[in-house]
Protein backbone atom coordinates (compact mmCIF):
# COMPACT_ATOMS: atom_id res chain seq x y z
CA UNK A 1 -2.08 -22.39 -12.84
CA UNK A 2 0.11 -25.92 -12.63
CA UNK A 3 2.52 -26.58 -15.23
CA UNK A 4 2.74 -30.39 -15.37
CA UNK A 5 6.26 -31.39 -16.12
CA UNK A 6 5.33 -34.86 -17.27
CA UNK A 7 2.77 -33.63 -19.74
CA UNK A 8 4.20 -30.77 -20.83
CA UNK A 9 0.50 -28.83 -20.15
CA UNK A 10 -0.55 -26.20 -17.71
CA UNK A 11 -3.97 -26.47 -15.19
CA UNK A 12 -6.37 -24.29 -13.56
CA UNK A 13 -6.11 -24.91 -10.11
CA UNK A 14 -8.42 -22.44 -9.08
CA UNK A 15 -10.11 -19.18 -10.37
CA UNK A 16 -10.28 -17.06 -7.46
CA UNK A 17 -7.28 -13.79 -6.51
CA UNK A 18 -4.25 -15.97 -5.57
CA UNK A 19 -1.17 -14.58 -4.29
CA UNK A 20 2.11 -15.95 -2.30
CA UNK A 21 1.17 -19.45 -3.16
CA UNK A 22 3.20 -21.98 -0.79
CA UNK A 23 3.39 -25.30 -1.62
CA UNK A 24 2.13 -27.58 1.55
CA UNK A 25 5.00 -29.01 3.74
CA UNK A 26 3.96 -32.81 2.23
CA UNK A 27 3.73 -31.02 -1.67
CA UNK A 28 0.16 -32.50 -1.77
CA UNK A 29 -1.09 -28.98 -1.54
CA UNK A 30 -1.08 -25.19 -2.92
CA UNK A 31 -1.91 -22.60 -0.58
CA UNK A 32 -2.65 -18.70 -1.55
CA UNK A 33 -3.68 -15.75 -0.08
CA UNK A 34 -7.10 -14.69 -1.94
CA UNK A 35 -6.46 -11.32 -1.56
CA UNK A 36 -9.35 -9.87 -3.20
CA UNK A 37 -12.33 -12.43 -1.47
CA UNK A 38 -14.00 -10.99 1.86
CA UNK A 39 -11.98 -11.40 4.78
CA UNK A 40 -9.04 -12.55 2.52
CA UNK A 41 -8.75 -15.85 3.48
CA UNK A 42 -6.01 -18.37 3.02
CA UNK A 43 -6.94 -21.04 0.73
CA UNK A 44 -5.25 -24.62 0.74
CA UNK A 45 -6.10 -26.22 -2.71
CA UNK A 46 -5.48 -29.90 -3.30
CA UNK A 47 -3.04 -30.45 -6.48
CA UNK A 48 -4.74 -34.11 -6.90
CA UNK A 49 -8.29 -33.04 -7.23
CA UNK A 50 -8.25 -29.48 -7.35
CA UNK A 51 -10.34 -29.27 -3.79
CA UNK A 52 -10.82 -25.88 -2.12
CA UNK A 53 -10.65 -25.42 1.47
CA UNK A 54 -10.05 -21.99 3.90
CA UNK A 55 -7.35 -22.57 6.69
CA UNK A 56 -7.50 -18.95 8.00
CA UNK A 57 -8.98 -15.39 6.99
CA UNK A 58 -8.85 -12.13 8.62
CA UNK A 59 -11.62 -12.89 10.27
CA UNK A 60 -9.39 -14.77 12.43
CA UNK A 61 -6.88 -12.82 13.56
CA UNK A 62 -6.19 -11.03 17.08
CA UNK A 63 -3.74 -8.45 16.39
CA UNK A 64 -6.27 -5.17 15.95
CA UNK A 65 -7.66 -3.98 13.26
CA UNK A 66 -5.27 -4.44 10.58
CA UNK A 67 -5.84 -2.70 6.89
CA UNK A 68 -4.90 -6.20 5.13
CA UNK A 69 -1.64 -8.42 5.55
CA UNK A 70 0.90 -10.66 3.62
CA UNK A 71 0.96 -14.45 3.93
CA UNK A 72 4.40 -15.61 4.49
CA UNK A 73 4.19 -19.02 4.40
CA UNK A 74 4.00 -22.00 6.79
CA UNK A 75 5.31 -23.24 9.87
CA UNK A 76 7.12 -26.39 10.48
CA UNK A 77 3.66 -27.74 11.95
CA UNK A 78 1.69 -26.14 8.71
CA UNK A 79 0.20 -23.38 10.19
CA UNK A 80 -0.04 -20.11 8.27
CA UNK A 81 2.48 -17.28 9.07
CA UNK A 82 1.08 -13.85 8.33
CA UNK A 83 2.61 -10.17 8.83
CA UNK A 84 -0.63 -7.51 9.48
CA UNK A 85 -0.45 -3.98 8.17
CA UNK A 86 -1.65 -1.66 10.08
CA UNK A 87 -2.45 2.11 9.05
CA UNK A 88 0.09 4.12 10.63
CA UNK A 89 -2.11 7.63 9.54
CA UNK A 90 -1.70 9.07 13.18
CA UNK A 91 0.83 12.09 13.30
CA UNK A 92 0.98 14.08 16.61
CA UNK A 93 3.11 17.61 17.10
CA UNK A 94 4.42 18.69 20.88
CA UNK A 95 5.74 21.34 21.93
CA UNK A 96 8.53 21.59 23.78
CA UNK A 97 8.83 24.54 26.08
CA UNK A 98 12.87 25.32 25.91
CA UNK A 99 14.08 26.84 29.52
């Protein structure tokens, strides 16, 4: 949702799981981590026209096999920053022979 100032009304920008929305470094554009779509992708969604588009999902990503991750926002060049979780279920035991 949009809450136009000028109007005093709110608008659907999209109906679709939306988290850390991000406005666009020229404020032209929304963009939100769909959390709950396949592959979670990063959506960019025009505040004009209300236009949809996917910049990145986890489809994309080269860092393992990560159990989701957190948009962060943008870099100075636009490109999505993202931090990966990764399951961290592995617990070892050693024993140390004392001498």
């Amino acid at each position: 949702m949009l809450f136009d100032v000028a109007n005093q009304s709110w608008r659907e920008l999209a109906s679709t799981s939306a988290a850390d929305p991000v406005w666009s470094n020229d404020s032209k554009d929304i963009l939100v981590h769909a959390f709950q779509a396949q592959n979670q992708p990063i959506i960019r969604i025009s505040v004009p026209d209300g236009q949809m588009k996917e910049v990145a999902s986890s489809a994309d990503f080269h860092f393992g096999e990560p159990e989701d991750y957190f948009f962060g926002g943008l870099t100075p060049e636009g490109s999505p920053l993202v931090r990966p979780r990764v399951g961290t279920g592995n617990l070892f035991t050693m024993d140390l022979d004392r001498h």
